[in-house]
C-alpha atoms as a PDB file:
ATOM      1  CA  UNK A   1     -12.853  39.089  -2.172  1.00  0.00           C
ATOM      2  CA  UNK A   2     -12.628  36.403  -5.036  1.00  0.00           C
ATOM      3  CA  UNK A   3     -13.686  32.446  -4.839  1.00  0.00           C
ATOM      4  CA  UNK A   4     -11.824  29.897  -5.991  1.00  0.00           C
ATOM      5  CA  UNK A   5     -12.450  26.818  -7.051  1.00  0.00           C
ATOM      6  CA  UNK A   6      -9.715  23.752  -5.491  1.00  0.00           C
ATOM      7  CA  UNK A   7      -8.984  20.421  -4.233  1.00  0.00           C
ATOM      8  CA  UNK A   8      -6.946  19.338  -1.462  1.00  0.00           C
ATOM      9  CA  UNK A   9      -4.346  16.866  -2.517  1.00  0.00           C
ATOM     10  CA  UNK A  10      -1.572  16.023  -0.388  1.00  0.00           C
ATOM     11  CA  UNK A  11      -1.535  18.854   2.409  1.00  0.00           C
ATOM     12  CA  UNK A  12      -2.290  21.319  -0.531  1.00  0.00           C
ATOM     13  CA  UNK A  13      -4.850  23.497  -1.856  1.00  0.00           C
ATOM     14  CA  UNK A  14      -4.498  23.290  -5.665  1.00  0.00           C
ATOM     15  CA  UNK A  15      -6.960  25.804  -7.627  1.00  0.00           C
ATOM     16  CA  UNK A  16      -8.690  23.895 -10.206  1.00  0.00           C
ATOM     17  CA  UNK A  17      -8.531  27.416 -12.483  1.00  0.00           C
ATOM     18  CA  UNK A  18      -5.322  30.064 -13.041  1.00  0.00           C
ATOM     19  CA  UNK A  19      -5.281  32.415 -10.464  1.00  0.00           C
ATOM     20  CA  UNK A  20      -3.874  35.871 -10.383  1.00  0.00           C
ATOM     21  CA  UNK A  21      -1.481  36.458  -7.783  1.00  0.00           C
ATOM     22  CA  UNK A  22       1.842  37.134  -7.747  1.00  0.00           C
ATOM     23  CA  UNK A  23       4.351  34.420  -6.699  1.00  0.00           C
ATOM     24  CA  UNK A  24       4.807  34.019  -2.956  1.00  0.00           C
ATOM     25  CA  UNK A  25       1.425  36.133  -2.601  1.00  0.00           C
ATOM     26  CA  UNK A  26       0.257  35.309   1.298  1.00  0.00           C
ATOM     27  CA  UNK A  27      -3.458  34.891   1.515  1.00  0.00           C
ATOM     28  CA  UNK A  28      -6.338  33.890   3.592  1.00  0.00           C
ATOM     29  CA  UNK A  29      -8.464  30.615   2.906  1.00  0.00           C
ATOM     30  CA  UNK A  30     -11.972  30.061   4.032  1.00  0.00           C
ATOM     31  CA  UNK A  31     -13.350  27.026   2.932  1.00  0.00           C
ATOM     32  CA  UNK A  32     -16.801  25.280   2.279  1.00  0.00           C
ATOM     33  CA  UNK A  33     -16.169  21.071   1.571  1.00  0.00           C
ATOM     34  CA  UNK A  34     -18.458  20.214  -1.078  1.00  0.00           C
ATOM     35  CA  UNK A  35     -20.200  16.398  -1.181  1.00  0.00           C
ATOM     36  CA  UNK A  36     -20.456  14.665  -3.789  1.00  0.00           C
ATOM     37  CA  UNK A  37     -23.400  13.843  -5.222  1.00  0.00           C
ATOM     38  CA  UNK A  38     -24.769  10.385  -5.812  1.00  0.00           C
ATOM     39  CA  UNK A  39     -23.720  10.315  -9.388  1.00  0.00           C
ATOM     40  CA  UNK A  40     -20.210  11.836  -8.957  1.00  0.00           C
ATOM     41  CA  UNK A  41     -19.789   9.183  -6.130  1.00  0.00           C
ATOM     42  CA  UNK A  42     -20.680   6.022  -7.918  1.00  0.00           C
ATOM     43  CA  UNK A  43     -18.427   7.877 -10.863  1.00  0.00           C
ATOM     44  CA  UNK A  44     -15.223   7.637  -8.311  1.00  0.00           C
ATOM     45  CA  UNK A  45     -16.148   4.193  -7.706  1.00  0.00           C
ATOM     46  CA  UNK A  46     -16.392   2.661 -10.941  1.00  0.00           C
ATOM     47  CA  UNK A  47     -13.059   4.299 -11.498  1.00  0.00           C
ATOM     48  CA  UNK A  48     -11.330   2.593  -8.854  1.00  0.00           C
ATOM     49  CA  UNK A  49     -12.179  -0.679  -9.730  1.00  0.00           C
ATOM     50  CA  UNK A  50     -10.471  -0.221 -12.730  1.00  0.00           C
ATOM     51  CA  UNK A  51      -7.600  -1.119 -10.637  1.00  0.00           C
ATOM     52  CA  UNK A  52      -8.161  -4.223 -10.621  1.00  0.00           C
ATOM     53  CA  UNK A  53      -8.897  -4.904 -14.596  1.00  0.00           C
ATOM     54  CA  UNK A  54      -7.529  -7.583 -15.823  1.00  0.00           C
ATOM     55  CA  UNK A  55      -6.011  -9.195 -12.769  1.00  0.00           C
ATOM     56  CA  UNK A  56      -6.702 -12.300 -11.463  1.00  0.00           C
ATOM     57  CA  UNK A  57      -9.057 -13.412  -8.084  1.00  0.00           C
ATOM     58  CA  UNK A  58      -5.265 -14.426  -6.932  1.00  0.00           C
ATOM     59  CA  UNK A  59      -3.580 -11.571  -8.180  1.00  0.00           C
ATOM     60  CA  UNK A  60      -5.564  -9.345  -6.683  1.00  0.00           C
ATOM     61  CA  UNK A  61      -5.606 -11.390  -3.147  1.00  0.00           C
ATOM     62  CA  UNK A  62      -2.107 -10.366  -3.187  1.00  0.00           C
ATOM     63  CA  UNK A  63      -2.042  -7.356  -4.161  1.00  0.00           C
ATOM     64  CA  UNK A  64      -4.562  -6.345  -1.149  1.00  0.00           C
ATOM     65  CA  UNK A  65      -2.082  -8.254   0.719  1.00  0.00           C
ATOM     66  CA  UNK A  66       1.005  -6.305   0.356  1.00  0.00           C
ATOM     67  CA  UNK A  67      -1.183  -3.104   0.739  1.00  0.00           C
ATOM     68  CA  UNK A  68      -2.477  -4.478   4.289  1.00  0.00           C
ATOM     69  CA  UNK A  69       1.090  -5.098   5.409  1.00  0.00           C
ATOM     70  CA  UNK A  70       2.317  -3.044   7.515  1.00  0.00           C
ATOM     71  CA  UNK A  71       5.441  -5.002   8.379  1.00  0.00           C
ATOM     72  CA  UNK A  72       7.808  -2.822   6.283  1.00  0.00           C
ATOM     73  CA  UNK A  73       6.479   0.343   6.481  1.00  0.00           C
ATOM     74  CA  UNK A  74       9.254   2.007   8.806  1.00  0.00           C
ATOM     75  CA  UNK A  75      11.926  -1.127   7.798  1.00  0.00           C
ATOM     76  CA  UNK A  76      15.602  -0.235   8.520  1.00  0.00           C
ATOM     77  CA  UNK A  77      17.718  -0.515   5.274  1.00  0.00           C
ATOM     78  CA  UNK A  78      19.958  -3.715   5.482  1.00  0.00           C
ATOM     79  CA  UNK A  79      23.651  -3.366   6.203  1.00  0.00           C
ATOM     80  CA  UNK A  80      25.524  -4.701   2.334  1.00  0.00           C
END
């Protein structure tokens, strides 16, 4: 039995190495979630604030804004 190394992204399991299988290969998964550590957490962190460089206390008010809104999330397409 081999071990693979992958993340979960999406509904998928995507190895974070080449593995050797043939295309279409079916196999079984058994999987062990690993936590992050302190260091890799505040690392995630700091890199999603970068979102937010450069914009302003309004801009980013409204960009949380739209993300909040659920309003047109499942919006019909308007008749031209």
């Amino acid at each position: 039995m081999d071990t693979v190394e992958a993340v979960f992204e999406r509904g998928v399991f995507k190895p974070l190495e080449p593995v050797e299988l043939p295309e279409g290969q079916s196999v079984t998964l058994s999987f062990v979630p690993h936590k992050l550590t302190r260091e890799e957490a505040e690392a995630e962190l700091a890199e999603m604030g970068k979102v937010y460089e450069g914009l302003t206390d309004e801009e980013i008010a409204e960009v949380e804004r739209i993300a909040l809104d659920r309003s047109n999330f499942m919006r019909q397409p308007e008749d031209d």
